[in-house]
N, C-alpha and C. Protein backbone atom coordinates (compact mmCIF):
# COMPACT_ATOMS: atom_id res chain seq x y z
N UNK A 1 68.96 89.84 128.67
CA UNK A 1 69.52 90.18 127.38
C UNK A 1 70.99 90.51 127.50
N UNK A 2 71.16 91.03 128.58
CA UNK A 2 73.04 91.29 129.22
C UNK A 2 74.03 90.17 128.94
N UNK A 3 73.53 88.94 129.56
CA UNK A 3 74.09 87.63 129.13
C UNK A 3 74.08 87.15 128.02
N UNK A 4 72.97 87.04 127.38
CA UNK A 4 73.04 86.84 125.73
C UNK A 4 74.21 87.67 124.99
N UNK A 5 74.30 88.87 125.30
CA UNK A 5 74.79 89.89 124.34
C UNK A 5 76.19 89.55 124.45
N UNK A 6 76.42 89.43 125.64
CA UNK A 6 77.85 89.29 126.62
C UNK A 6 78.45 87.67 125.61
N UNK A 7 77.68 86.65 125.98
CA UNK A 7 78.25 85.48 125.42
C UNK A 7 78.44 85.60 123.44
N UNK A 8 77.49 86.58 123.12
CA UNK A 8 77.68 86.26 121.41
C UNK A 8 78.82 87.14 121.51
N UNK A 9 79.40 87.92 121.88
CA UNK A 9 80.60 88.62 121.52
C UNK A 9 81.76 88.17 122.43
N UNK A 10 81.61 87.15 122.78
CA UNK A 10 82.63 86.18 123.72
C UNK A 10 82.88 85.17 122.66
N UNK A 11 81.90 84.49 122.09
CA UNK A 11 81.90 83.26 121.00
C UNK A 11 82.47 84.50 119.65
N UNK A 12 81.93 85.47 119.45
CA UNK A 12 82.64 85.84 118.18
C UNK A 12 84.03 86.20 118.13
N UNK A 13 84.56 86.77 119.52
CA UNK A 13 86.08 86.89 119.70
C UNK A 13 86.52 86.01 119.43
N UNK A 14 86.09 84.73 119.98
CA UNK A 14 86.48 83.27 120.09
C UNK A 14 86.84 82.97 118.42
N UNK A 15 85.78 83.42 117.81
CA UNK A 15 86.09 82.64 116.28
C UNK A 15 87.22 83.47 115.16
N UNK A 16 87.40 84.68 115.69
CA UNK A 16 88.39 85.63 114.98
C UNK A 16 89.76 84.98 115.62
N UNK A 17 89.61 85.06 116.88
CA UNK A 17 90.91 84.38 117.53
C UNK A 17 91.30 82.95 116.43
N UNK A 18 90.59 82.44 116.61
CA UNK A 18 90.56 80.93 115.97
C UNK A 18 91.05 80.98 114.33
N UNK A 19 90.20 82.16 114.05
CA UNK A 19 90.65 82.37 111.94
C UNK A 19 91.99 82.97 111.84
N UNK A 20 92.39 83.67 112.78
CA UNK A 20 93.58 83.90 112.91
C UNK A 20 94.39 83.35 112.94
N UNK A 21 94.62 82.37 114.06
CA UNK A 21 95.74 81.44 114.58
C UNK A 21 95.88 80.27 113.70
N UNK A 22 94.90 79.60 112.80
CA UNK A 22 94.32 78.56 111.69
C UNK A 22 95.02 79.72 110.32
N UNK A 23 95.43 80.41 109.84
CA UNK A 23 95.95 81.01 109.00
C UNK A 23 97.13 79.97 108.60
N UNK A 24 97.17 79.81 107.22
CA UNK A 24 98.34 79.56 106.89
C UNK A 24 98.99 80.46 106.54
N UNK A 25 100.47 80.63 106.52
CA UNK A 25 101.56 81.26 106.10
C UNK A 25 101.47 81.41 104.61
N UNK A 26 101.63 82.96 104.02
CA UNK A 26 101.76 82.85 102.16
C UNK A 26 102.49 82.04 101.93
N UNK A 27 102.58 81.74 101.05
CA UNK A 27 103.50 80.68 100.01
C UNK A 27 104.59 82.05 99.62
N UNK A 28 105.43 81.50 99.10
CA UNK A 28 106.67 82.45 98.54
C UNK A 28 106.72 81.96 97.03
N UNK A 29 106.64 83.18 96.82
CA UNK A 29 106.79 83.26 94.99
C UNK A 29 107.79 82.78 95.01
N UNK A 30 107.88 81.82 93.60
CA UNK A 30 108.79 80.55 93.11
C UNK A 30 109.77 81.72 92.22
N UNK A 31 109.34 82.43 91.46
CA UNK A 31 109.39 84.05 90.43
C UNK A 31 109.56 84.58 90.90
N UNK A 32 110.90 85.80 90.90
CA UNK A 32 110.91 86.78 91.25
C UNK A 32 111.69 87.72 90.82
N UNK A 33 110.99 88.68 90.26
CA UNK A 33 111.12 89.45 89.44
C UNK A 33 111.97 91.16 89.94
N UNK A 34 112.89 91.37 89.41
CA UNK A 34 114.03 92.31 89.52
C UNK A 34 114.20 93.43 88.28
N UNK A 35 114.22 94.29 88.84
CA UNK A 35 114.61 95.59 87.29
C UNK A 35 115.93 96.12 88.18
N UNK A 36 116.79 95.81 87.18
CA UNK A 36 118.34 96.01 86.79
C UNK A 36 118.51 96.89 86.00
N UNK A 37 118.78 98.43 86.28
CA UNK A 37 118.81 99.91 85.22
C UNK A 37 117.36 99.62 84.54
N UNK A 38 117.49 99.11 83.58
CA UNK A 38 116.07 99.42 82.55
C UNK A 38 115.69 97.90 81.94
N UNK A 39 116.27 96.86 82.35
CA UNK A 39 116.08 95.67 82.32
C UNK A 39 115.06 94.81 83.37
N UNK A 40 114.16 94.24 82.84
CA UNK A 40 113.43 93.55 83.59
C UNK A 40 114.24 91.91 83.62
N UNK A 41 114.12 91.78 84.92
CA UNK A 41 114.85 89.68 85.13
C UNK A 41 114.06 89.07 86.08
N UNK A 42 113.82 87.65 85.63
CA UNK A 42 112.74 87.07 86.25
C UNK A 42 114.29 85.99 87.09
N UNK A 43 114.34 85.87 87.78
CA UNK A 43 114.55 85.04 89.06
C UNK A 43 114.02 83.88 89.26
N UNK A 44 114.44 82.18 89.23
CA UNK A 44 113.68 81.10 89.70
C UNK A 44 113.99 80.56 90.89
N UNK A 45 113.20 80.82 91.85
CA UNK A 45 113.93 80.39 93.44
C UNK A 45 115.00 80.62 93.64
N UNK A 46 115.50 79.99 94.80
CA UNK A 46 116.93 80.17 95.20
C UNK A 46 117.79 78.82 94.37
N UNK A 47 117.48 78.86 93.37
CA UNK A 47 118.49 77.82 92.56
C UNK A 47 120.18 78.55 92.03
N UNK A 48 120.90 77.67 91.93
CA UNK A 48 121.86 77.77 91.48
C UNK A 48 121.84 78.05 89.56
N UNK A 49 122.66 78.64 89.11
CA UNK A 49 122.79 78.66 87.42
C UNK A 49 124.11 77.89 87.12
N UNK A 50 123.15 77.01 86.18
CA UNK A 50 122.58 76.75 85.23
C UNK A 50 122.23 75.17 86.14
N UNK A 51 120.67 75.29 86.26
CA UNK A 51 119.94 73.54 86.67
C UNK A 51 119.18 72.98 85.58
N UNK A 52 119.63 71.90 85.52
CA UNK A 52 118.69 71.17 83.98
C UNK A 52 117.47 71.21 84.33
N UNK A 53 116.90 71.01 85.59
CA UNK A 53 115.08 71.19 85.56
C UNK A 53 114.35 72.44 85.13
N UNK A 54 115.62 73.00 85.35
CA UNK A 54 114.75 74.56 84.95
C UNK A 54 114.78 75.08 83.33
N UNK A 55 112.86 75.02 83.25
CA UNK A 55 112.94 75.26 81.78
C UNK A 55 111.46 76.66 81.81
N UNK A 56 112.16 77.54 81.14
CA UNK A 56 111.77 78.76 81.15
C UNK A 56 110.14 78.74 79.72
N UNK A 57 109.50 79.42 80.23
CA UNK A 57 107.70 79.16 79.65
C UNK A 57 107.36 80.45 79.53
N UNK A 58 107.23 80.85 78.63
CA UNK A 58 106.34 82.52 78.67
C UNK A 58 105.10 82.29 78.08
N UNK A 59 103.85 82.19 78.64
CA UNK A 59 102.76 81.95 77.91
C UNK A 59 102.46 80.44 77.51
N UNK A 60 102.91 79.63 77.78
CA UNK A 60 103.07 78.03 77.62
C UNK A 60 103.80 77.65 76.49
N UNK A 61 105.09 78.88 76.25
CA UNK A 61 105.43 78.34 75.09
C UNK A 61 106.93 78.43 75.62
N UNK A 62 107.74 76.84 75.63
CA UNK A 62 109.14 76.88 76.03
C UNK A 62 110.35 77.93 75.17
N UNK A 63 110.84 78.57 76.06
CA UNK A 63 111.89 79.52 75.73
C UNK A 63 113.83 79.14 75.28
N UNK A 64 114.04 77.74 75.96
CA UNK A 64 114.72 77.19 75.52
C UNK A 64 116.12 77.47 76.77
N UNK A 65 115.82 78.15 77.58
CA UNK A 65 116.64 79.17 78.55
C UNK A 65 116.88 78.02 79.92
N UNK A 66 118.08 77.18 80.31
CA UNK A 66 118.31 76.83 81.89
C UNK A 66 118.49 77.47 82.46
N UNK A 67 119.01 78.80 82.44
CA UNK A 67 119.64 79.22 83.98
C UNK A 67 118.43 79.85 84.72
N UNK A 68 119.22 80.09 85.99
CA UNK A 68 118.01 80.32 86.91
C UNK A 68 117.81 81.86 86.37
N UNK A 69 118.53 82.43 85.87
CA UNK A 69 117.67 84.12 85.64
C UNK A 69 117.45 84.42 84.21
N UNK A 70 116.29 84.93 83.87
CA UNK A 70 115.49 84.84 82.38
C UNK A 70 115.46 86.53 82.49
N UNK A 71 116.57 86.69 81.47
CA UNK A 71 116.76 88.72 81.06
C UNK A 71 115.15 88.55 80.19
N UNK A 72 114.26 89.53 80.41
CA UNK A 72 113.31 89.89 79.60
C UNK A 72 113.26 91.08 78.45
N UNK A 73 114.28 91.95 78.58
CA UNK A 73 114.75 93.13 77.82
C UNK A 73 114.39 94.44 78.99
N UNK A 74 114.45 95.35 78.00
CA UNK A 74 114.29 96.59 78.62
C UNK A 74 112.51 97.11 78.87
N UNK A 75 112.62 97.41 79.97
CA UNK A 75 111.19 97.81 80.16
C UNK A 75 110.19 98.24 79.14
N UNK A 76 110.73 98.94 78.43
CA UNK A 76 109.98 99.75 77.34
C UNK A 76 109.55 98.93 76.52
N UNK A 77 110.38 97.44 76.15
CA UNK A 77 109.93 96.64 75.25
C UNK A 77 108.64 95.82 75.39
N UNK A 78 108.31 95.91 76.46
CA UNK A 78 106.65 95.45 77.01
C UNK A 78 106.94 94.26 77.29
N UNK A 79 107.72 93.85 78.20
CA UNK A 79 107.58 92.04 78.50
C UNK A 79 106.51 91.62 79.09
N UNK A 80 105.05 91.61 78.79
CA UNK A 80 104.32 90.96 78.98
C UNK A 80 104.10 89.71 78.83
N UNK A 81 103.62 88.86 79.97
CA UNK A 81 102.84 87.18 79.37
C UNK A 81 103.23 87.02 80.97
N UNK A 82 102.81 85.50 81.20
CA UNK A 82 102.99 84.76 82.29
C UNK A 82 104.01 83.80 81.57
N UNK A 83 105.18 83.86 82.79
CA UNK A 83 106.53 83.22 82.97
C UNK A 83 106.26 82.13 83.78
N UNK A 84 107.37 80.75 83.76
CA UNK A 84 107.15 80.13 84.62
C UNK A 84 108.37 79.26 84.18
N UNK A 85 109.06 78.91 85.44
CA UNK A 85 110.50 78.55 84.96
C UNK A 85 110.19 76.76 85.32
N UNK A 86 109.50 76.58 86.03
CA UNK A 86 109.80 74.58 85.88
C UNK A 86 107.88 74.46 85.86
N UNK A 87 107.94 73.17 85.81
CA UNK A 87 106.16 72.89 85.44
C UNK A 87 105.77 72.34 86.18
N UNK A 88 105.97 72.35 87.90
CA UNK A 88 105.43 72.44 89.11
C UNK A 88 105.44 73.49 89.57
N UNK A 89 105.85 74.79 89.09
CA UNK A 89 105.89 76.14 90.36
C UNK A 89 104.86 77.25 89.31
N UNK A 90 104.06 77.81 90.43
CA UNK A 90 103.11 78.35 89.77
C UNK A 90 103.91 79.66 89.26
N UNK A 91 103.47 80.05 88.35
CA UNK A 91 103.53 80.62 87.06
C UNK A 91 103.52 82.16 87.99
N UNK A 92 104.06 83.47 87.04
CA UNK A 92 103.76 84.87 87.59
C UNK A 92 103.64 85.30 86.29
N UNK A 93 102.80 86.67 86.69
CA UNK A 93 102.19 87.09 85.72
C UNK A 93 102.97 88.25 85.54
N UNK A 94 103.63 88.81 84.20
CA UNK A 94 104.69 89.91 84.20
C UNK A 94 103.80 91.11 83.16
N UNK A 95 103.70 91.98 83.84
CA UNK A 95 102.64 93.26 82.93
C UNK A 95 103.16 94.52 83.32
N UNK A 96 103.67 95.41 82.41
CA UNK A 96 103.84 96.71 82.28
C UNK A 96 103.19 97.90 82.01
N UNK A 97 102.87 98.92 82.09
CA UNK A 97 101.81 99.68 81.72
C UNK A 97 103.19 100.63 81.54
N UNK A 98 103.67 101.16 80.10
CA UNK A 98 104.07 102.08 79.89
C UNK A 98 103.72 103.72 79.61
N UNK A 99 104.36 104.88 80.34
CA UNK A 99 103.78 105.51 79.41
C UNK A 99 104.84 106.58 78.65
N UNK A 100 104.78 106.37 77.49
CA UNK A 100 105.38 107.06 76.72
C UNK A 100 105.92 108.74 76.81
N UNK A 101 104.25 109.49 77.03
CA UNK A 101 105.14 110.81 77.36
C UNK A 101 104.77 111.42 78.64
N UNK A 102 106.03 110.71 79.71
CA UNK A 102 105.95 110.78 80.96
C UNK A 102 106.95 111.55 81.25
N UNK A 103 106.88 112.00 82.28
CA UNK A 103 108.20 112.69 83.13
C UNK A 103 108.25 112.56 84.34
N UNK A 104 109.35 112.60 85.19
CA UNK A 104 109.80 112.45 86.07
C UNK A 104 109.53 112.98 87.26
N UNK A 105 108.70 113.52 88.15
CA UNK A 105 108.34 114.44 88.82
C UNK A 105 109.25 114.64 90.16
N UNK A 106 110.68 115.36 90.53
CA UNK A 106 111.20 115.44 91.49
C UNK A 106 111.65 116.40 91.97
N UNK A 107 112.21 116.68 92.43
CA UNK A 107 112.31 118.35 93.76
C UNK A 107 112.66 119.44 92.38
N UNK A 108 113.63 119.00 91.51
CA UNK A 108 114.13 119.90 90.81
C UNK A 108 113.48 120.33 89.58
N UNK A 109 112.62 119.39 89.05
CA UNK A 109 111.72 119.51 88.01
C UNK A 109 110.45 120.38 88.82
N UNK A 110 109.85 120.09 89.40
CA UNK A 110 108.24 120.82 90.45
C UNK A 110 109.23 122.61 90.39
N UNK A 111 110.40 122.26 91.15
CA UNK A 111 110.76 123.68 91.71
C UNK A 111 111.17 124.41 89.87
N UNK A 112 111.64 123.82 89.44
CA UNK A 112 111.92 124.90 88.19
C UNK A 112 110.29 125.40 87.18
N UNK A 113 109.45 124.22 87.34
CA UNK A 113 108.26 124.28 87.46
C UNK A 113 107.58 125.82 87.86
N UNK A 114 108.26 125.71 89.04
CA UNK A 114 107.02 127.31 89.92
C UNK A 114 107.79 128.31 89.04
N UNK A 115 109.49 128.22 89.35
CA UNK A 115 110.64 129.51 88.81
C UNK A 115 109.88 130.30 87.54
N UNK A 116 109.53 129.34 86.77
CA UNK A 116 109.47 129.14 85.35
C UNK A 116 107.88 130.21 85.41
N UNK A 117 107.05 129.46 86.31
CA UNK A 117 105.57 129.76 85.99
C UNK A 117 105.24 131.53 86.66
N UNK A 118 106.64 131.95 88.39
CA UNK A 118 106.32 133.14 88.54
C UNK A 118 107.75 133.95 87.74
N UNK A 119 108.51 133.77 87.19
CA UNK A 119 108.93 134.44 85.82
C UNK A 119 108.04 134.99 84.43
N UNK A 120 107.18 134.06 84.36
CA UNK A 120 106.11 134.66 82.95
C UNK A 120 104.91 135.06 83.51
N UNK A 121 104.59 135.10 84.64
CA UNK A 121 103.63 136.55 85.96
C UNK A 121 104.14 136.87 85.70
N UNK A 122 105.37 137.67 86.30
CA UNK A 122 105.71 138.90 86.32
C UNK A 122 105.95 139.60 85.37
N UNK A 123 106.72 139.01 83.95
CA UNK A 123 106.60 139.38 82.43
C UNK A 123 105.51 139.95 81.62
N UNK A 124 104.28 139.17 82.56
CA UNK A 124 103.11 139.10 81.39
C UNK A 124 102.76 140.61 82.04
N UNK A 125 102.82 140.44 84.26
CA UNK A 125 102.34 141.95 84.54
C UNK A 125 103.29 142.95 84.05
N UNK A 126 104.33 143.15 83.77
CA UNK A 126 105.01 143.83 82.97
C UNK A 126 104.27 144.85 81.51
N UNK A 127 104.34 143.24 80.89
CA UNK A 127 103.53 144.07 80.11
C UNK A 127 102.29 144.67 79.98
N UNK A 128 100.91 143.59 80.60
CA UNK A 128 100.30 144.49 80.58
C UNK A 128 100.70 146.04 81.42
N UNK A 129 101.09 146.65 82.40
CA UNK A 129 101.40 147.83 82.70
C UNK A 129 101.84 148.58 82.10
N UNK A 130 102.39 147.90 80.75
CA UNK A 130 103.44 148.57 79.94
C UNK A 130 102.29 149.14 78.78
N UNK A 131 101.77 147.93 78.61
CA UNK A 131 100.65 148.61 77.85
C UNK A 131 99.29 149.60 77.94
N UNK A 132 98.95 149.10 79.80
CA UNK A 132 97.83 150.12 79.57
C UNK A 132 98.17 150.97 80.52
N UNK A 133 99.12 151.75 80.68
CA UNK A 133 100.09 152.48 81.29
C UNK A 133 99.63 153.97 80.82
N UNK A 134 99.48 155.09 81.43
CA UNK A 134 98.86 156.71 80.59
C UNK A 134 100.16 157.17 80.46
N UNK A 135 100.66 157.95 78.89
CA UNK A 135 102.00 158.76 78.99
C UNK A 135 101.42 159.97 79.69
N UNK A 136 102.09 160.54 80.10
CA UNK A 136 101.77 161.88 80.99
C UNK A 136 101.94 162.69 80.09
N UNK A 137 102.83 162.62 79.23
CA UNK A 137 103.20 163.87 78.03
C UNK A 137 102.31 163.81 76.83
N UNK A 138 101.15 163.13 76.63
CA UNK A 138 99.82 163.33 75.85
C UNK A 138 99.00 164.33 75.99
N UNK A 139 98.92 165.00 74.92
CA UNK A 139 97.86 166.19 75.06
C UNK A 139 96.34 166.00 75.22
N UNK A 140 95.74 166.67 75.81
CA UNK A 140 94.18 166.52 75.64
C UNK A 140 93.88 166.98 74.44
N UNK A 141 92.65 166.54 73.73
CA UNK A 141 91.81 167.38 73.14
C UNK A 141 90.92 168.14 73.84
N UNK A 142 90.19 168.99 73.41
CA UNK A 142 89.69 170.45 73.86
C UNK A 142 87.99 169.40 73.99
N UNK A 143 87.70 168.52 73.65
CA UNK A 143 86.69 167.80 74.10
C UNK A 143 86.32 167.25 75.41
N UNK A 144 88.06 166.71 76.03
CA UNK A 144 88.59 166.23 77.11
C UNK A 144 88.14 167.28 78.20
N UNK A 145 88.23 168.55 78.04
CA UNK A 145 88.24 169.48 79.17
C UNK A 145 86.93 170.27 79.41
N UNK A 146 85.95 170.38 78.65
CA UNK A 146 84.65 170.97 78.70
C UNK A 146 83.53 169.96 78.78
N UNK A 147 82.25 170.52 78.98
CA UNK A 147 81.55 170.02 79.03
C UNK A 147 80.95 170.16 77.38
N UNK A 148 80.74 168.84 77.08
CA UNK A 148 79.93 168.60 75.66
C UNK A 148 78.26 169.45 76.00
N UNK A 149 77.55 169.05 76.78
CA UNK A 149 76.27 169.95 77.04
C UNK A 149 76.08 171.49 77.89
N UNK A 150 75.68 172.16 77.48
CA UNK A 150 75.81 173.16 77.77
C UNK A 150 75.03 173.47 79.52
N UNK A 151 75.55 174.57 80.29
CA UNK A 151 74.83 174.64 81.26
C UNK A 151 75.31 173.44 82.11
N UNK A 152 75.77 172.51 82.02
CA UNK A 152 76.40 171.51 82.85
C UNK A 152 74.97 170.65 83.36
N UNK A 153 74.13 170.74 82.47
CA UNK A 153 73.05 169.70 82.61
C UNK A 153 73.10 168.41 82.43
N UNK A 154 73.16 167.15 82.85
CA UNK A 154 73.22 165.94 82.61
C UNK A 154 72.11 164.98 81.61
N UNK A 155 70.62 166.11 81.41
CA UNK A 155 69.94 165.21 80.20
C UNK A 155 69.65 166.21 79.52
N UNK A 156 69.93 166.07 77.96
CA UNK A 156 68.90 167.16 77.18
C UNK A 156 67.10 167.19 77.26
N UNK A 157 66.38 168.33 77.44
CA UNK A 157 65.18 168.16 77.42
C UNK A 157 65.19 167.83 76.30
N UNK A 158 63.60 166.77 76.41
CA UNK A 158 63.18 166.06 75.25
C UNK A 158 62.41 167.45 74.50
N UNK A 159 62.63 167.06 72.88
CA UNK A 159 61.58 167.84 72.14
C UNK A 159 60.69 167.76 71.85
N UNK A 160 59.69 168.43 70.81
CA UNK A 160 58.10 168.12 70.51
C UNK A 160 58.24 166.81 69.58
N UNK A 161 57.30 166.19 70.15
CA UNK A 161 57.14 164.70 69.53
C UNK A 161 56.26 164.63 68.47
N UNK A 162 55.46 165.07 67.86
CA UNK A 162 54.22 165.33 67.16
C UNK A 162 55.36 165.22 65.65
N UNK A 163 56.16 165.85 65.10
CA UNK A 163 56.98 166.15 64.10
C UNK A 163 58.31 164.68 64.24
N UNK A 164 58.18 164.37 64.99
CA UNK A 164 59.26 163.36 65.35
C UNK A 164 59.02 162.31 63.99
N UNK A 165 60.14 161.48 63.65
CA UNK A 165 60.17 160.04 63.20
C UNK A 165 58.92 159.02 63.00
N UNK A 166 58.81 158.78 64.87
CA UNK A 166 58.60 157.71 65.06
C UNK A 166 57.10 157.95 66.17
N UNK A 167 56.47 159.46 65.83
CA UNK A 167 55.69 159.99 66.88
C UNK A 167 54.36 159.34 66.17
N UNK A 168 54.03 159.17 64.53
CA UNK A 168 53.01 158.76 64.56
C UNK A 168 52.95 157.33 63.56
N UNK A 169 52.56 156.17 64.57
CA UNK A 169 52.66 154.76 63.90
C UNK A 169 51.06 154.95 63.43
N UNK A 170 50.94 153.58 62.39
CA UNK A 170 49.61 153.31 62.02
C UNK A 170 49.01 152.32 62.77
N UNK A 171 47.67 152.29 62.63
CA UNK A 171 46.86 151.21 63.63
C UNK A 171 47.20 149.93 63.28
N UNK A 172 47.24 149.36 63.65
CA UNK A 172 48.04 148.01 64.05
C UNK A 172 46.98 146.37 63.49
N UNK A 173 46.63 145.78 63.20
CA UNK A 173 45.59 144.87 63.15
C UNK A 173 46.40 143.71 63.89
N UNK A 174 45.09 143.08 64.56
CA UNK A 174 45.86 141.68 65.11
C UNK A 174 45.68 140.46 63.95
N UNK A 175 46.49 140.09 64.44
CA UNK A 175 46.67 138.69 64.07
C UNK A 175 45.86 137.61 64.07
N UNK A 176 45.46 136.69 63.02
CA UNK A 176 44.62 135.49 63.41
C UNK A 176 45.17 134.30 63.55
């Protein structure tokens, strides 16, 4: 079984080696697409501007545009569709996902972030302290300092129950 095992993972190296080296090289996008400040530009190969073959397609519908670079507008404007500047080079697909109420997340925004968040701690412990804070110069009431029960007993004895409320209920019938 040593030899068996030995040769199938000799033949399977063999065939990774092989899918490897049998690889073709990617193709290079014909499109290529650039954001310039807030402008999206589609790029057609390494052509020169302005070549008469080059005719600009958004969605299969001619744009009317030779030169080799096709301004799409500003990001925000959603240049979506598939572009394709001559009608042998495959086509790219241009998609944006905007989002409207975004922000920027960088050292100075995060850090004013925390400033911001242990500034209104310490405000809020402020106040509460401020609020449940004892003035020292409050008087007691005369309730404050004695004992309400007399004798410093902690339960009143119970009284005679017989005279009570709730000492004599009526007989009860069950239920059917």
């Amino acid at each position: 079984m040593g030899r068996l095992g030995y040769l199938v993972s000799v033949i399977t190296v063999g065939f990774i080696i092989k899918g490897v080296v049998t690889q073709d090289k990617p193709a290079k996008a014909a499109v290529k697409v650039e954001i310039r400040g807030r402008d999206v530009v589609l790029k057609c190969g390494e052509f020169q501007s302005p070549q008469p073959d080059i005719n600009w397609q958004r969605d299969g519908i001619t744009l009317g545009n030779n030169n080799s670079e096709l301004n799409l507008g500003a990001e925000a404007d959603d240049p979506r569709g598939v572009y394709k500047c001559k009608n042998d080079i495959i086509p790219v697909q241009v998609y944006f996902r905007m989002c409207q109420n975004c922000i920027e997340l960088d050292a100075a925004t995060i850090s004013g972030i925390v400033v911001a968040d242990v500034i209104a701690t310490v405000f809020l412990a402020i106040a509460v302290y401020c609020i449940t804070g004892q003035d020292s110069g409050r008087r007691l009431r005369a309730s404050d300092r004695q004992n309400l029960i007399a004798n410093e007993q902690l339960y009143q004895p119970l009284g005679e129950r017989d005279n009570e409320q709730y000492s004599r209920l009526g007989v009860t019938r069950t239920r059917k």
